[in-house]
C-alpha atoms as a PDB file:
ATOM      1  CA  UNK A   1      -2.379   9.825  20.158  1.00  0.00           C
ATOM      2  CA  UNK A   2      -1.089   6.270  19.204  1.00  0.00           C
ATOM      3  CA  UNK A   3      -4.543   5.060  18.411  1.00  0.00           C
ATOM      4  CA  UNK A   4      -4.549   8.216  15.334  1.00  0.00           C
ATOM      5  CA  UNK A   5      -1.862   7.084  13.852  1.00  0.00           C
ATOM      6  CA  UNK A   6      -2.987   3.018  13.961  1.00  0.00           C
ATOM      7  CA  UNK A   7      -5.773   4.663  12.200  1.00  0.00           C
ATOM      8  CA  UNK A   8      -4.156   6.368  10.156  1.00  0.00           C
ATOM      9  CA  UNK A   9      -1.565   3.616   8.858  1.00  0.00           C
ATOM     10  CA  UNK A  10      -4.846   1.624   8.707  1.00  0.00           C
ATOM     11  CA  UNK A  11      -6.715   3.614   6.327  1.00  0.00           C
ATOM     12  CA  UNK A  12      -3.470   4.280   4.416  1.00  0.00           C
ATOM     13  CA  UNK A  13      -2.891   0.580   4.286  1.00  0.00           C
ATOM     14  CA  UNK A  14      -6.322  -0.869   2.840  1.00  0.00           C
ATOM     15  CA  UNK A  15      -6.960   2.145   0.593  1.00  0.00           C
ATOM     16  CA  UNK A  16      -3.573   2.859  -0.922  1.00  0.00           C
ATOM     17  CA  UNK A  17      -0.117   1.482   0.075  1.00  0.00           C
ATOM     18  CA  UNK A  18      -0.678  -2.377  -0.971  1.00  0.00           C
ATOM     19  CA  UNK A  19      -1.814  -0.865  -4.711  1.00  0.00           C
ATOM     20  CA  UNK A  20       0.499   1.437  -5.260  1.00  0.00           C
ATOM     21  CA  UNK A  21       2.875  -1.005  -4.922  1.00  0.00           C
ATOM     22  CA  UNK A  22       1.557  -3.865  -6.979  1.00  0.00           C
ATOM     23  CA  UNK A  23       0.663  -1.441  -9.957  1.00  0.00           C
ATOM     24  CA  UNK A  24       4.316   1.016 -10.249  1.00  0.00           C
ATOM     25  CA  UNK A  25       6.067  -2.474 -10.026  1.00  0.00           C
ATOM     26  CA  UNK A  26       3.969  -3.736 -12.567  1.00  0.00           C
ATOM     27  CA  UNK A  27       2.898  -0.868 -14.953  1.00  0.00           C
ATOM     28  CA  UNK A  28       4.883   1.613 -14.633  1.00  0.00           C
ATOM     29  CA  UNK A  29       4.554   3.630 -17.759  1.00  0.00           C
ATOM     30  CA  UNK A  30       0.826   4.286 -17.760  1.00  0.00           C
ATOM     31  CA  UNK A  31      -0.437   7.291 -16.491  1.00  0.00           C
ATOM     32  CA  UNK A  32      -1.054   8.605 -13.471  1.00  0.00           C
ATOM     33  CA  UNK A  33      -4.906   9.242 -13.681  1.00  0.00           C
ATOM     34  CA  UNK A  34      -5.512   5.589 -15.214  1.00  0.00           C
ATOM     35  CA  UNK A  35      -3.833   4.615 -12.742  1.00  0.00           C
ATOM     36  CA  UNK A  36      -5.700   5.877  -9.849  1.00  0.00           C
ATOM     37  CA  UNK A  37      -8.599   3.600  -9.721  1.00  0.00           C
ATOM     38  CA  UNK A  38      -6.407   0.388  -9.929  1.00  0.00           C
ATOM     39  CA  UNK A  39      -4.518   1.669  -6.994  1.00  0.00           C
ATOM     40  CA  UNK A  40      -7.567   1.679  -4.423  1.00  0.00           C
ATOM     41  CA  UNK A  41      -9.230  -1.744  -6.179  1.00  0.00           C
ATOM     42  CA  UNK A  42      -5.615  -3.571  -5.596  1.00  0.00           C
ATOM     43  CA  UNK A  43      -5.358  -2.136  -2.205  1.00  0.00           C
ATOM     44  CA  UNK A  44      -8.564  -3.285  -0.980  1.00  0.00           C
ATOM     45  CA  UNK A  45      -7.892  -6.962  -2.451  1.00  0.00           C
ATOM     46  CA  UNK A  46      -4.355  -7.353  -1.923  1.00  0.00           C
ATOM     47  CA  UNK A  47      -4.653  -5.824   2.201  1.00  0.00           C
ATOM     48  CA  UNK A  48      -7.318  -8.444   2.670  1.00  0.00           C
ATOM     49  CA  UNK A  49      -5.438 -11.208   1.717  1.00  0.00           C
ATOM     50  CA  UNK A  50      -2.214 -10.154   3.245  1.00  0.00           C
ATOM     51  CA  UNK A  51      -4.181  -9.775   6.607  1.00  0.00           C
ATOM     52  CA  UNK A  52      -5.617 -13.036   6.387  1.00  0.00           C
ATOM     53  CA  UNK A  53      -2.510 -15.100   5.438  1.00  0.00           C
ATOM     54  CA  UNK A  54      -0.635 -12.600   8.411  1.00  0.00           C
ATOM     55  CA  UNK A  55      -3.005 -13.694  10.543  1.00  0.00           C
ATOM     56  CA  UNK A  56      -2.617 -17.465  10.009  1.00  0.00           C
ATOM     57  CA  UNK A  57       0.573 -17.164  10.547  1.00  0.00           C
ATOM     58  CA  UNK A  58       1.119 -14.964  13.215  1.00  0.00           C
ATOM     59  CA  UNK A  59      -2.279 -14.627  14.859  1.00  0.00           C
ATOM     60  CA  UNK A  60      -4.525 -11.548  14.609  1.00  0.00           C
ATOM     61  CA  UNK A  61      -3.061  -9.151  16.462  1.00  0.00           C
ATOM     62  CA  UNK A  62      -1.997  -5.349  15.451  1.00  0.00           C
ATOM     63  CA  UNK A  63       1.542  -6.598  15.444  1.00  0.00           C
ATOM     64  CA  UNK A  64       0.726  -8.644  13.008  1.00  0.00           C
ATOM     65  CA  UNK A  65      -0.773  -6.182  10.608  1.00  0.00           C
ATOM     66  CA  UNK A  66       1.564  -3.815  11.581  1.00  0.00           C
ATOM     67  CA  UNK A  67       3.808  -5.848   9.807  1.00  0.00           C
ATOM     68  CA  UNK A  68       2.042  -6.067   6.634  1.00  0.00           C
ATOM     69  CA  UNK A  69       2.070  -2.340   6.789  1.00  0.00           C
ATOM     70  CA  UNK A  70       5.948  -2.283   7.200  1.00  0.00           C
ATOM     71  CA  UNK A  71       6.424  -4.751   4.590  1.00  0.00           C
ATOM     72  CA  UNK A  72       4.388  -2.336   2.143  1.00  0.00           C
ATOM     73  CA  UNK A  73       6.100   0.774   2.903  1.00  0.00           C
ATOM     74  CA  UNK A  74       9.490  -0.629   2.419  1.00  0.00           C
ATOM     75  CA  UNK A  75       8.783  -2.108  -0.759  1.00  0.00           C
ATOM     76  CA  UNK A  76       7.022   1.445  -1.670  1.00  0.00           C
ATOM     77  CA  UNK A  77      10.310   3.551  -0.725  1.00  0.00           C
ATOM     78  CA  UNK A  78      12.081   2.671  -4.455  1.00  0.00           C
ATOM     79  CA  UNK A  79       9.082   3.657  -6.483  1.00  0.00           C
ATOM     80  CA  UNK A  80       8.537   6.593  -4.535  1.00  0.00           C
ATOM     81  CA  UNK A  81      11.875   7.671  -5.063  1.00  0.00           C
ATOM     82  CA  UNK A  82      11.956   7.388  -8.657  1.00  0.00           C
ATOM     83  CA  UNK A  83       9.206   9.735  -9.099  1.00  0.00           C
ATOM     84  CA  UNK A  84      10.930  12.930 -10.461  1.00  0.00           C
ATOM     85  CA  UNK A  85       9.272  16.533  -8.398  1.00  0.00           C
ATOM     86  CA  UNK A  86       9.016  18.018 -11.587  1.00  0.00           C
ATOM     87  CA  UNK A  87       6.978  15.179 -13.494  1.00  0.00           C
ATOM     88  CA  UNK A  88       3.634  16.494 -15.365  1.00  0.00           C
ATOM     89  CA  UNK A  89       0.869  14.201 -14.410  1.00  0.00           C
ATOM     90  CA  UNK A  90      -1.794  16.171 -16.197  1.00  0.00           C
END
């Protein structure tokens, strides 16, 4: 069961998490659907070189990229709780 949810943080964490961080910190007015794209581009570059410098430092090891998961996901929790329930993204 553990081994799901390493893959599962995994695919979260080079597909999504890393861009939708970079981008609502850094546009955060454009929409949604423009958005999108940018989110899994920036993901895929900024993962790889967080995993890289991670494991220069720290060796490569999943605690190490655990870590770079953790570090995403708490600097996601404020943007994800300024999105409003009732926002229109169409």
């Amino acid at each position: 069961m553990l081994n799901y949810t390493y893959l599962i943080l995994g695919v979260l964490y080079v597909t999504l998490l890393p861009g939708f961080v970079f981008v609502e910190y850094l546009l955060p007015k454009v929409s949604f659907w423009k958005k999108l794209p940018i989110y899994f581009v920036t993901s895929i570059i900024i993962s790889t070189i967080f995993s890289y410098f991670t494991s220069i430092l720290f060796g490569f090891n999943r605690n190490a990229l655990l870590f770079d998961v953790l570090l995403f996901m708490f600097l996601a929790i404020p943007k994800i709780r300024n999105i409003k329930p009732n926002q229109n993204v169409f």
